[in-house]
PDB file of N, CA and C in Angstrom:
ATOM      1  N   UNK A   1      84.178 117.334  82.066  1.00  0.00           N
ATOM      2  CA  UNK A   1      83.725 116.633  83.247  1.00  0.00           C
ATOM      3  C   UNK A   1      82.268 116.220  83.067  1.00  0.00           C
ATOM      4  N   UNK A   2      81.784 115.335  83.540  1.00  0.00           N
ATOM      5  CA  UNK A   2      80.468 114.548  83.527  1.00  0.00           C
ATOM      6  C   UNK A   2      80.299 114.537  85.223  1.00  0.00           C
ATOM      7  N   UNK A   3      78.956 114.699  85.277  1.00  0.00           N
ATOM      8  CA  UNK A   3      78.198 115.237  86.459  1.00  0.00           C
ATOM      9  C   UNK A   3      77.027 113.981  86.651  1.00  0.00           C
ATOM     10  N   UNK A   4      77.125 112.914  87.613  1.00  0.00           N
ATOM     11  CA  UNK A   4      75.645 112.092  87.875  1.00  0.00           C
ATOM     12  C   UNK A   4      74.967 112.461  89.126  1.00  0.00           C
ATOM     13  N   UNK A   5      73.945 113.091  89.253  1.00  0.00           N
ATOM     14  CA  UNK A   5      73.389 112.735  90.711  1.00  0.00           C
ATOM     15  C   UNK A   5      72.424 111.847  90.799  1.00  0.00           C
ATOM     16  N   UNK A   6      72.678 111.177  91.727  1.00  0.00           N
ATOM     17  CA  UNK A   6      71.317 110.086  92.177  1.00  0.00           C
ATOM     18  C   UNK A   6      70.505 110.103  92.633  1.00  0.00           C
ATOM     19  N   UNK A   7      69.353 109.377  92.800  1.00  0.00           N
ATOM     20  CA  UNK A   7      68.201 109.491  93.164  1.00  0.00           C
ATOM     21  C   UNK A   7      68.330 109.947  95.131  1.00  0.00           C
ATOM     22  N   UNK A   8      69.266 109.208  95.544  1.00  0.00           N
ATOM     23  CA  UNK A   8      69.619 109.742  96.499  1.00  0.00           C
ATOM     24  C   UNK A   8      70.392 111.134  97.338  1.00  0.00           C
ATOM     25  N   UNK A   9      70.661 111.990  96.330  1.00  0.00           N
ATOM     26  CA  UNK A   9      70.966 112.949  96.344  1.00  0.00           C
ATOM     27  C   UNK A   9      73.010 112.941  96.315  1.00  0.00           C
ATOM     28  N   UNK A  10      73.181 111.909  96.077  1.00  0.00           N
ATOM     29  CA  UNK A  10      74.756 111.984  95.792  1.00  0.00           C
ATOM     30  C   UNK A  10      75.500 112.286  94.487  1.00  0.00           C
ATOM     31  N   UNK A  11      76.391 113.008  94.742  1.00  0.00           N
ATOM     32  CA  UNK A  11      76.554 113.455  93.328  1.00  0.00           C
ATOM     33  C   UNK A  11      78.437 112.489  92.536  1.00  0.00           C
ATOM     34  N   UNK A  12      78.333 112.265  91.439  1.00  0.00           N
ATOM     35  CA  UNK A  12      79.170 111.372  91.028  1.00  0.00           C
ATOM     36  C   UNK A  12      80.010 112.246  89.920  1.00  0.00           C
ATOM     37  N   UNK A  13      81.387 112.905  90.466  1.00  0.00           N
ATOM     38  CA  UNK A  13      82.080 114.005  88.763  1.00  0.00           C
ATOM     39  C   UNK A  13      83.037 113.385  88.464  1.00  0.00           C
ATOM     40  N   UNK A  14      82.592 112.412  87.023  1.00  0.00           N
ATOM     41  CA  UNK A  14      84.309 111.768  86.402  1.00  0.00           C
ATOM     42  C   UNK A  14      85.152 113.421  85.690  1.00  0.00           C
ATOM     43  N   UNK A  15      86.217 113.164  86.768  1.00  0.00           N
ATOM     44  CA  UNK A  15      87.059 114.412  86.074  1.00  0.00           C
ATOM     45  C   UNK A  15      88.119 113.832  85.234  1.00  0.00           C
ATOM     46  N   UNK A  16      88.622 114.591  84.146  1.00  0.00           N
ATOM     47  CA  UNK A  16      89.708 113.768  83.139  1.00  0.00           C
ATOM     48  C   UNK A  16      90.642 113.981  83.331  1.00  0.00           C
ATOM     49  N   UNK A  17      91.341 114.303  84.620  1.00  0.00           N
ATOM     50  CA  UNK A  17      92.573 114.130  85.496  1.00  0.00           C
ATOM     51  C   UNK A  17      92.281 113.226  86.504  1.00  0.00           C
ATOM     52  N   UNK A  18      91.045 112.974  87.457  1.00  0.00           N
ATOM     53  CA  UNK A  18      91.342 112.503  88.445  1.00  0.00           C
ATOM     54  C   UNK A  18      90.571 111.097  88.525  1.00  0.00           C
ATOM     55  N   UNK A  19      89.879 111.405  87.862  1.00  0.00           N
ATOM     56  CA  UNK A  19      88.599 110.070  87.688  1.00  0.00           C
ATOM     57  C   UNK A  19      87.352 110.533  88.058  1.00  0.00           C
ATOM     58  N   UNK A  20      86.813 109.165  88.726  1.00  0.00           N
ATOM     59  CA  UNK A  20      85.544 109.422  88.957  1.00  0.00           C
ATOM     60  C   UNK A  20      85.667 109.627  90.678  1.00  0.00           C
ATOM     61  N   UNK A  21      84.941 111.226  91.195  1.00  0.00           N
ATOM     62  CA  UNK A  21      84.985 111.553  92.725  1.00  0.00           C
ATOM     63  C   UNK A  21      83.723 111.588  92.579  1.00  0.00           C
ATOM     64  N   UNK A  22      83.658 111.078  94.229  1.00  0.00           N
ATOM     65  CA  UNK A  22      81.801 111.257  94.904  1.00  0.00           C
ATOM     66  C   UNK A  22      81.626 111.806  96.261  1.00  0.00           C
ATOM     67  N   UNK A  23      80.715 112.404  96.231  1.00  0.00           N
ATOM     68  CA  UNK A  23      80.654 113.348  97.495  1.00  0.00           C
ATOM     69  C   UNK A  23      78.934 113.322  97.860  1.00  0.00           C
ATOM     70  N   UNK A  24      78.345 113.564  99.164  1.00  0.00           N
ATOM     71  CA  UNK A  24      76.951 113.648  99.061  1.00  0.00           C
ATOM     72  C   UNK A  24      76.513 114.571  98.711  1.00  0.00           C
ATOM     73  N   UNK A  25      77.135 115.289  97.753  1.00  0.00           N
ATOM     74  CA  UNK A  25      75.894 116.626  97.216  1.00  0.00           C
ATOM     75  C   UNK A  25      77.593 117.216  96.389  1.00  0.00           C
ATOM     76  N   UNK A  26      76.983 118.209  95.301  1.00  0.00           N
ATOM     77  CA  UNK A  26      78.095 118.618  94.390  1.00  0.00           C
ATOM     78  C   UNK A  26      78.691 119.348  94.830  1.00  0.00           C
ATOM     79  N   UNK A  27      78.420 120.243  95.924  1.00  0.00           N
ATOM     80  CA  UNK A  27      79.424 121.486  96.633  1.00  0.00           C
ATOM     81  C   UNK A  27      80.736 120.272  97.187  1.00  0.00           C
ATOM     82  N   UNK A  28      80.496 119.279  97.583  1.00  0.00           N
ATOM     83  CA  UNK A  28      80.905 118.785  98.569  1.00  0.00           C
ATOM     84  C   UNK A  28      82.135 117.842  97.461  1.00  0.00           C
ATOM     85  N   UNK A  29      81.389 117.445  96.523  1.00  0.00           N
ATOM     86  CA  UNK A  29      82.507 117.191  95.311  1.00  0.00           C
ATOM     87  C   UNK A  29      83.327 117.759  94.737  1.00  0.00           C
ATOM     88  N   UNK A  30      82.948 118.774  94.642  1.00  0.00           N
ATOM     89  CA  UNK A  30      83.882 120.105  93.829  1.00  0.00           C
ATOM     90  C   UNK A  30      84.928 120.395  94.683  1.00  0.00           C
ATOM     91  N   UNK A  31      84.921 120.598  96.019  1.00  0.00           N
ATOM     92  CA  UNK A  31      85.269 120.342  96.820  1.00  0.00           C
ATOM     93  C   UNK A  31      86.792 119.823  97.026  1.00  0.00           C
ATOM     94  N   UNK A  32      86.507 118.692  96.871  1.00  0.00           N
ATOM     95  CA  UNK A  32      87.212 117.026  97.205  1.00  0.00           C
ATOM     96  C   UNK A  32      87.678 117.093  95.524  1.00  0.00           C
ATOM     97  N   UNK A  33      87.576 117.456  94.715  1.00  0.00           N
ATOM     98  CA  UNK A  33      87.922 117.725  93.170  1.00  0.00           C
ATOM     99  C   UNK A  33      89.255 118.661  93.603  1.00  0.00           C
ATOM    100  N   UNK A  34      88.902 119.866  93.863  1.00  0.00           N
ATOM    101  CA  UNK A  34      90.126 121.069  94.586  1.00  0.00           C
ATOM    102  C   UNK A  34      91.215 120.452  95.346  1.00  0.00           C
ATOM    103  N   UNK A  35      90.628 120.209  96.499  1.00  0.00           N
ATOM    104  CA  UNK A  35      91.660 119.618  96.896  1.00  0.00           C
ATOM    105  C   UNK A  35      92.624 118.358  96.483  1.00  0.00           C
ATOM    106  N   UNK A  36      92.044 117.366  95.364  1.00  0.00           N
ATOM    107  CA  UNK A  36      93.041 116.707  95.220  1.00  0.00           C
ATOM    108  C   UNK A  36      93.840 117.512  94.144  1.00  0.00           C
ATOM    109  N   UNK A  37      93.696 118.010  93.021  1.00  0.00           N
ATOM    110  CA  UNK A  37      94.574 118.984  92.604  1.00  0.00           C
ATOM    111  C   UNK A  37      95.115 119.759  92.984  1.00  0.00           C
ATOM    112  N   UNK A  38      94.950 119.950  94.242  1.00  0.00           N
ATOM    113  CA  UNK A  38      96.339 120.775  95.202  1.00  0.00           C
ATOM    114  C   UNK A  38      96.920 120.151  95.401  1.00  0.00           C
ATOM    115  N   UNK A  39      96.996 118.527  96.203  1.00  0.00           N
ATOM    116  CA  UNK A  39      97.524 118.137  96.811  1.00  0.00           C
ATOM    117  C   UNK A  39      98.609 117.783  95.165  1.00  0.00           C
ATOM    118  N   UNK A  40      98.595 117.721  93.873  1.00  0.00           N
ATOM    119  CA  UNK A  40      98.772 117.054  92.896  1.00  0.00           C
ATOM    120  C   UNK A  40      99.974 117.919  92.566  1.00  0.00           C
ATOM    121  N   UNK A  41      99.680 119.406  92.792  1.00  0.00           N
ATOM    122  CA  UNK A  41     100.548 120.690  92.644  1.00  0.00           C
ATOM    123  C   UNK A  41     101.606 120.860  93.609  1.00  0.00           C
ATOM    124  N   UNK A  42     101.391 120.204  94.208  1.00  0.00           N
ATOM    125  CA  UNK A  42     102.326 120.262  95.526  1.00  0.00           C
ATOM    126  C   UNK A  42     103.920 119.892  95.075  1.00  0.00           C
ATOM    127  N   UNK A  43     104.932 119.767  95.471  1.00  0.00           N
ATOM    128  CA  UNK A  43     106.297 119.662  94.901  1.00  0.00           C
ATOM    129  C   UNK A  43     106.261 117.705  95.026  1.00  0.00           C
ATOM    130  N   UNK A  44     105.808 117.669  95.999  1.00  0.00           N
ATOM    131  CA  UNK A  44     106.382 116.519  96.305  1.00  0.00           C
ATOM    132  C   UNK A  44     104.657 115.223  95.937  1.00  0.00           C
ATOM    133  N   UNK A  45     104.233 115.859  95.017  1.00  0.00           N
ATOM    134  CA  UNK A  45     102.944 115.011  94.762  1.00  0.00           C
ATOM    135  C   UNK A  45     102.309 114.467  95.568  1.00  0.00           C
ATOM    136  N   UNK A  46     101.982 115.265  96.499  1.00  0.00           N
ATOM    137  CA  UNK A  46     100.972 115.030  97.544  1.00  0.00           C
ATOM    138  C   UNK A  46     101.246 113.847  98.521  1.00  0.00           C
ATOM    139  N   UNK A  47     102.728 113.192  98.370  1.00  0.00           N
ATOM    140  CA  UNK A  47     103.051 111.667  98.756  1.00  0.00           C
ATOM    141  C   UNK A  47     103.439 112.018 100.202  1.00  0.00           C
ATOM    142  N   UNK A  48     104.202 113.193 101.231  1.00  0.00           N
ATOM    143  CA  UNK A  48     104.128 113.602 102.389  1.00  0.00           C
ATOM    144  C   UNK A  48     103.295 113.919 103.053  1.00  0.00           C
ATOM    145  N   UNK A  49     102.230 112.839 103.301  1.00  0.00           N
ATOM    146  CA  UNK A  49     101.287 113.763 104.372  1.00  0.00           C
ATOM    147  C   UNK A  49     101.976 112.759 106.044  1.00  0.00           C
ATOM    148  N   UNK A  50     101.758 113.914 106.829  1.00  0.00           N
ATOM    149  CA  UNK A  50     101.994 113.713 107.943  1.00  0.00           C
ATOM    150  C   UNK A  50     100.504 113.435 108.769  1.00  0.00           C
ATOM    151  N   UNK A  51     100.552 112.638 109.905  1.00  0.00           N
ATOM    152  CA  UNK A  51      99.635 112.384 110.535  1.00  0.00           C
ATOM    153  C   UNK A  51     100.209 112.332 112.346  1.00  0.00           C
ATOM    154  N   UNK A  52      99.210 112.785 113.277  1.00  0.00           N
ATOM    155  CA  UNK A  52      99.836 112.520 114.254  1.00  0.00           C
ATOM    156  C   UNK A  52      99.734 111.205 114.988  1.00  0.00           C
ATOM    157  N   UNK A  53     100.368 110.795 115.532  1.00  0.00           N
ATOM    158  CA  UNK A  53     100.463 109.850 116.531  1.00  0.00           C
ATOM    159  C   UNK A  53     101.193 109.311 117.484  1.00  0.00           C
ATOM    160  N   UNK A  54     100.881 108.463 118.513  1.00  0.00           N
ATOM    161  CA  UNK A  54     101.786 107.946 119.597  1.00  0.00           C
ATOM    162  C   UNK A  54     101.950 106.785 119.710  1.00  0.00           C
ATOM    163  N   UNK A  55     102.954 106.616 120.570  1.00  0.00           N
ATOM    164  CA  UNK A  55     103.629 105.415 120.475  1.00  0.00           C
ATOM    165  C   UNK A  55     103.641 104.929 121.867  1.00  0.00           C
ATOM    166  N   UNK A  56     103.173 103.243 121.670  1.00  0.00           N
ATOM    167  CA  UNK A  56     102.695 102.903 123.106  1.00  0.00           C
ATOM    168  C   UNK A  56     104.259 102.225 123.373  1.00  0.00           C
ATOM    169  N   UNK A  57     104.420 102.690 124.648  1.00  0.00           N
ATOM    170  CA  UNK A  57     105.888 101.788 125.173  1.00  0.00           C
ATOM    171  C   UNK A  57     105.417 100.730 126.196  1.00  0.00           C
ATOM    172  N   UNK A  58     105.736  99.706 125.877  1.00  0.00           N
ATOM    173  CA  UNK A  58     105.556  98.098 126.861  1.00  0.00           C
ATOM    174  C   UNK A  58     106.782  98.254 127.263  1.00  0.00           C
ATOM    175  N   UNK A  59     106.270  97.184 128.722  1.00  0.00           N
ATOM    176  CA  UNK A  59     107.452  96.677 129.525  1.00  0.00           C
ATOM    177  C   UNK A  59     107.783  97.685 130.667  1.00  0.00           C
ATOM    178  N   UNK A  60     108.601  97.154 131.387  1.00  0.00           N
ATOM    179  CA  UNK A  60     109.103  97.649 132.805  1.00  0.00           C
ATOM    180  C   UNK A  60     110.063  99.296 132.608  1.00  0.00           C
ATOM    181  N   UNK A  61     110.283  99.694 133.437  1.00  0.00           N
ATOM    182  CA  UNK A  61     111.494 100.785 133.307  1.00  0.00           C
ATOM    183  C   UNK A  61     112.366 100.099 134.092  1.00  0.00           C
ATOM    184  N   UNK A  62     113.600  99.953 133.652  1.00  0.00           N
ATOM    185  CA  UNK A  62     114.636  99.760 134.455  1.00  0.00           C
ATOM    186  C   UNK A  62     115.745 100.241 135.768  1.00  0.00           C
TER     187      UNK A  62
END
């Protein structure tokens, strides 16, 4: 892995599984590094994520 931080304090880790992740500081990369290799380990390759939401109903009731 290769590590850039910038002058701005952001840090840049090309990993040789995932690419290049950026986060504002390296805790915060390493991080976001973990978790996508979980999500990678997962059975179903991380492709089920659920999200919540609602559903607006138009129109009259009958």
């Amino acid at each position: 892995m290769s590590t850039i931080i910038t002058h701005d304090g952001t840090c840049i880790i090309v990993d040789p599984e995932l690419g290049a992740v950026s986060g504002r500081n390296r805790e915060e990369t390493e991080a976001e590094i973990r978790r996508r290799k979980a999500l990678r380990q997962r059975s179903d390759g991380g492709l089920n994520i659920f999200t919540k939401h609602t559903e607006i109903q138009t129109g009259s009731a009958a």
